[in-house]
C-alpha atoms as a PDB file:
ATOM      1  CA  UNK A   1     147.294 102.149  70.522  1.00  0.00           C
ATOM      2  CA  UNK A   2     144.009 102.511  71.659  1.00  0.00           C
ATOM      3  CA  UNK A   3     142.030  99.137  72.872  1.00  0.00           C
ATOM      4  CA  UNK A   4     138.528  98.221  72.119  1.00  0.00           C
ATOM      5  CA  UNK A   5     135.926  98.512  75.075  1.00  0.00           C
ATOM      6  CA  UNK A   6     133.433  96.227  75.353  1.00  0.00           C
ATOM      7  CA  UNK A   7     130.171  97.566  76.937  1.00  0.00           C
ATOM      8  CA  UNK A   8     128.658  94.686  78.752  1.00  0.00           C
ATOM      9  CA  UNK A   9     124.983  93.738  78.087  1.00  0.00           C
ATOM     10  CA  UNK A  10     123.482  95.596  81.433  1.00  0.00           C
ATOM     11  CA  UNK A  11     123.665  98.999  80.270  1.00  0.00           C
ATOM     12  CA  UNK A  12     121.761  97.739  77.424  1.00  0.00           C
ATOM     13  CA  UNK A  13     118.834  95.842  79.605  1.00  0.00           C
ATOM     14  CA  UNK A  14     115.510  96.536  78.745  1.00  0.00           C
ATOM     15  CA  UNK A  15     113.950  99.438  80.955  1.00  0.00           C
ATOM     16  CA  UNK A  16     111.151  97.855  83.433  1.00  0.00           C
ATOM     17  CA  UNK A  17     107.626  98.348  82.676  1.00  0.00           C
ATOM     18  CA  UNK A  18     105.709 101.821  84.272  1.00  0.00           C
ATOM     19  CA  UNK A  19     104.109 100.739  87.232  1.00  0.00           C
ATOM     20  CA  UNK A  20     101.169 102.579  88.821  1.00  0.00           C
ATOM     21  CA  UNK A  21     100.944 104.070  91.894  1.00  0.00           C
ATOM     22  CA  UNK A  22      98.181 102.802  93.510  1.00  0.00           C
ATOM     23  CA  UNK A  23      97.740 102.959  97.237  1.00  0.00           C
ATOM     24  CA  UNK A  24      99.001  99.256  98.178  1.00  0.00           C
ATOM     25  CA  UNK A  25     102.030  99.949  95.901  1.00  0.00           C
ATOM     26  CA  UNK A  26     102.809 103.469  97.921  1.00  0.00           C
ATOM     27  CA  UNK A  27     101.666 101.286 100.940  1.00  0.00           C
ATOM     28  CA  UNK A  28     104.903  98.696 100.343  1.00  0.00           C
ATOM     29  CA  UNK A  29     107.158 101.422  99.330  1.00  0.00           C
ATOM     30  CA  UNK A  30     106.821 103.159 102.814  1.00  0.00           C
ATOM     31  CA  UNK A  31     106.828  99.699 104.781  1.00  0.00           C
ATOM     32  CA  UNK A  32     109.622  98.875 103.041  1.00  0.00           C
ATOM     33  CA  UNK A  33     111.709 102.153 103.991  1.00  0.00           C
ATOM     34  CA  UNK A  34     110.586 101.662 107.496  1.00  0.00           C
ATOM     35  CA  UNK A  35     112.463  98.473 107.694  1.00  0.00           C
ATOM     36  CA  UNK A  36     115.022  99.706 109.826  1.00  0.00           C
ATOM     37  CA  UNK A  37     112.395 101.133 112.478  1.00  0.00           C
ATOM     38  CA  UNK A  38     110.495  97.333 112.632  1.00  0.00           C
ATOM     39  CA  UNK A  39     110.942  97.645 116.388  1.00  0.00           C
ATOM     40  CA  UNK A  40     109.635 101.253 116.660  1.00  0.00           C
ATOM     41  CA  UNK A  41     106.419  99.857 114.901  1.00  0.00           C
ATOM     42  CA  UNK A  42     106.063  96.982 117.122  1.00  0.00           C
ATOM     43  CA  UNK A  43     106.454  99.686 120.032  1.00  0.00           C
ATOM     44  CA  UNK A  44     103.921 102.403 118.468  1.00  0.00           C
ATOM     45  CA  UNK A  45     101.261  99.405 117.566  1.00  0.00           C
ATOM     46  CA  UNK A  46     101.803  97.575 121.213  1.00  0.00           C
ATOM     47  CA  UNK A  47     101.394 101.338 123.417  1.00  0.00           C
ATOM     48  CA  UNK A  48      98.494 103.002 120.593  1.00  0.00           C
ATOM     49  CA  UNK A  49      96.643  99.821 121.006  1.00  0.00           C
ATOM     50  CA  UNK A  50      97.183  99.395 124.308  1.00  0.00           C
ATOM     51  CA  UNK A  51      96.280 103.676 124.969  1.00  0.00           C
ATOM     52  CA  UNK A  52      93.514 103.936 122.859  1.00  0.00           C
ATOM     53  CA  UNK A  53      91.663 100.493 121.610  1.00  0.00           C
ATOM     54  CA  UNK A  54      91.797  98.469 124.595  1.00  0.00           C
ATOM     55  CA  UNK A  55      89.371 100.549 126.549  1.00  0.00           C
ATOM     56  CA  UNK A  56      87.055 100.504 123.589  1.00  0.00           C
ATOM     57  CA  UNK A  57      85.168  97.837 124.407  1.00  0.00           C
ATOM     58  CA  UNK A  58      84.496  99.087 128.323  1.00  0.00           C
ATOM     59  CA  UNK A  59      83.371 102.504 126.828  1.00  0.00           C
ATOM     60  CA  UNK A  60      81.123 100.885 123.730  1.00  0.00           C
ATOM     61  CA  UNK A  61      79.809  98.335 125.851  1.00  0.00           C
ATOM     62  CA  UNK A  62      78.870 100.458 128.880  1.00  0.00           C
ATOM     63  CA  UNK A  63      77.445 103.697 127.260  1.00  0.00           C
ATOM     64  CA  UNK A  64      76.444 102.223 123.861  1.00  0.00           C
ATOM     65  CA  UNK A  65      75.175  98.463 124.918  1.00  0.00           C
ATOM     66  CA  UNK A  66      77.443  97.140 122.114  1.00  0.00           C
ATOM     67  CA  UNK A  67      77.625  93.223 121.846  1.00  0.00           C
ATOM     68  CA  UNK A  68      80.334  91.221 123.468  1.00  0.00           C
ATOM     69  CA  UNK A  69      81.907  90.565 120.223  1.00  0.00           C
ATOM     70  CA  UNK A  70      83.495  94.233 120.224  1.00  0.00           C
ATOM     71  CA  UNK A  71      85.913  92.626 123.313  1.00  0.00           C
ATOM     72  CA  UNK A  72      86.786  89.838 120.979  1.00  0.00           C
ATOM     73  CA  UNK A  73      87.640  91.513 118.238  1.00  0.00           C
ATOM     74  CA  UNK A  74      89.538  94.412 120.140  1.00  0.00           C
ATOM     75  CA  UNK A  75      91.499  92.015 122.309  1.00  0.00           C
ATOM     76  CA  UNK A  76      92.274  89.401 119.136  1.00  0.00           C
ATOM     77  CA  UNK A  77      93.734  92.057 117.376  1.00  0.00           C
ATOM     78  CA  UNK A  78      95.426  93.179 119.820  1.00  0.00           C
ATOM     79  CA  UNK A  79      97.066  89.737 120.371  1.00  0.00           C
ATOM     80  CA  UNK A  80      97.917  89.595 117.015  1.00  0.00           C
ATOM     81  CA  UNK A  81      99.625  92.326 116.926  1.00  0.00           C
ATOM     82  CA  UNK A  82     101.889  91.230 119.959  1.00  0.00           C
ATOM     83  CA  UNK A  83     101.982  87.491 118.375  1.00  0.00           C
ATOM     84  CA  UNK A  84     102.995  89.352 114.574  1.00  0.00           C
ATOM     85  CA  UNK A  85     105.523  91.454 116.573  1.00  0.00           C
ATOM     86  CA  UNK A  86     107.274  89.055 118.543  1.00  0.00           C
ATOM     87  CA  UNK A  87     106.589  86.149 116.613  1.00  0.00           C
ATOM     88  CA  UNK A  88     109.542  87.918 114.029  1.00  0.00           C
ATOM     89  CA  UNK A  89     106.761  88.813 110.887  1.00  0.00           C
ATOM     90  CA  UNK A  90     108.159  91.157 108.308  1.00  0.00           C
ATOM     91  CA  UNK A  91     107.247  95.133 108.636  1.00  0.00           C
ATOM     92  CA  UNK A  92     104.708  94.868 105.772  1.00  0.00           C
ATOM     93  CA  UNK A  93     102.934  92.352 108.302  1.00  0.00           C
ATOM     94  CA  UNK A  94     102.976  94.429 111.391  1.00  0.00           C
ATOM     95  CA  UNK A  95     102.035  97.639 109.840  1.00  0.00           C
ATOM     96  CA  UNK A  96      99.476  96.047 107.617  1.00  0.00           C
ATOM     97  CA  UNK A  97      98.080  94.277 110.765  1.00  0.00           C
ATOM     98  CA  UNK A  98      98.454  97.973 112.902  1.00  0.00           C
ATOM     99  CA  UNK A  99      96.737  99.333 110.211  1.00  0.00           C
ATOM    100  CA  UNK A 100      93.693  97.053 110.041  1.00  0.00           C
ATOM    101  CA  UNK A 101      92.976  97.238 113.457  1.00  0.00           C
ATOM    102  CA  UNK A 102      93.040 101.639 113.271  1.00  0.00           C
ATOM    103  CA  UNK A 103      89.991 100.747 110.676  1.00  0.00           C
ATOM    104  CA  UNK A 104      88.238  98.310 112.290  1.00  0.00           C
ATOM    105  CA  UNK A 105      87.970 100.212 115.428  1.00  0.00           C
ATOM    106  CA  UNK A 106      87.041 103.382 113.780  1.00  0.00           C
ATOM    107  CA  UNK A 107      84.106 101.282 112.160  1.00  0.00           C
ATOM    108  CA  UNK A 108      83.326 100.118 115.158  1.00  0.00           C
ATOM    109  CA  UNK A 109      82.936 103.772 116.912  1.00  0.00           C
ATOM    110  CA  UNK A 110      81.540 104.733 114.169  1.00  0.00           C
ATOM    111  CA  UNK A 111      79.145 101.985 114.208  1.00  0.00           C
ATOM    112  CA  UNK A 112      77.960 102.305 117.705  1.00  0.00           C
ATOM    113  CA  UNK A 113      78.361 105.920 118.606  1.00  0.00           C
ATOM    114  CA  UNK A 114      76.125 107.171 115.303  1.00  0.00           C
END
């Protein structure tokens, strides 16, 4: 005798509606794979920033005659970068925060060297 199945009531769910791909939404998808590498982030942001941005300022302010607010900005986002790592923020934070700081000092080279 063959029994009656009942399908239960999430096969029949509605299907989600399309989302676009815009860049923040690609942004969160590939923070959000990265979650297991949060450390390797904090690492990369804390050494690149520490390589490459920190002696910014000396370089900008010595050939260029930039202001004084190029050290404050470099070394406050550098600290907030350490504070975001170590502080225990999510990985959409710290590369969000890694990836401001890329821009801002490109603008800034870009802003005193042209």
């Amino acid at each position: 005798m063959d029994t009656i199945k009942i399908q239960s009531s999430t096969q029949w769910a509605n299907e989600g509606a399309a989302r676009k791909s815009t860049l923040w939404n690609k942004f969160n998808a590939f923070a959000d794979g990265q979650k297991q590498n949060k450390t390797l982030w904090f690492f990369v942001a804390l050494i690149g920033q520490g390589v490459l941005f920190l002696p910014l300022p000396a370089l900008l302010m010595y050939y260029f005659n930039a202001p004084i607010i190029v050290l404050v900005i470099t070394l406050s986002l550098y600290f907030a970068n350490i504070i975001a790592g170590m502080g225990g923020s999510g990985i959409r934070t710290m590369m969000l925060l890694l990836s401001v700081s890329v821009l801002v000092h490109v603008i800034m080279l870009l802003a005193f060297i042209i």
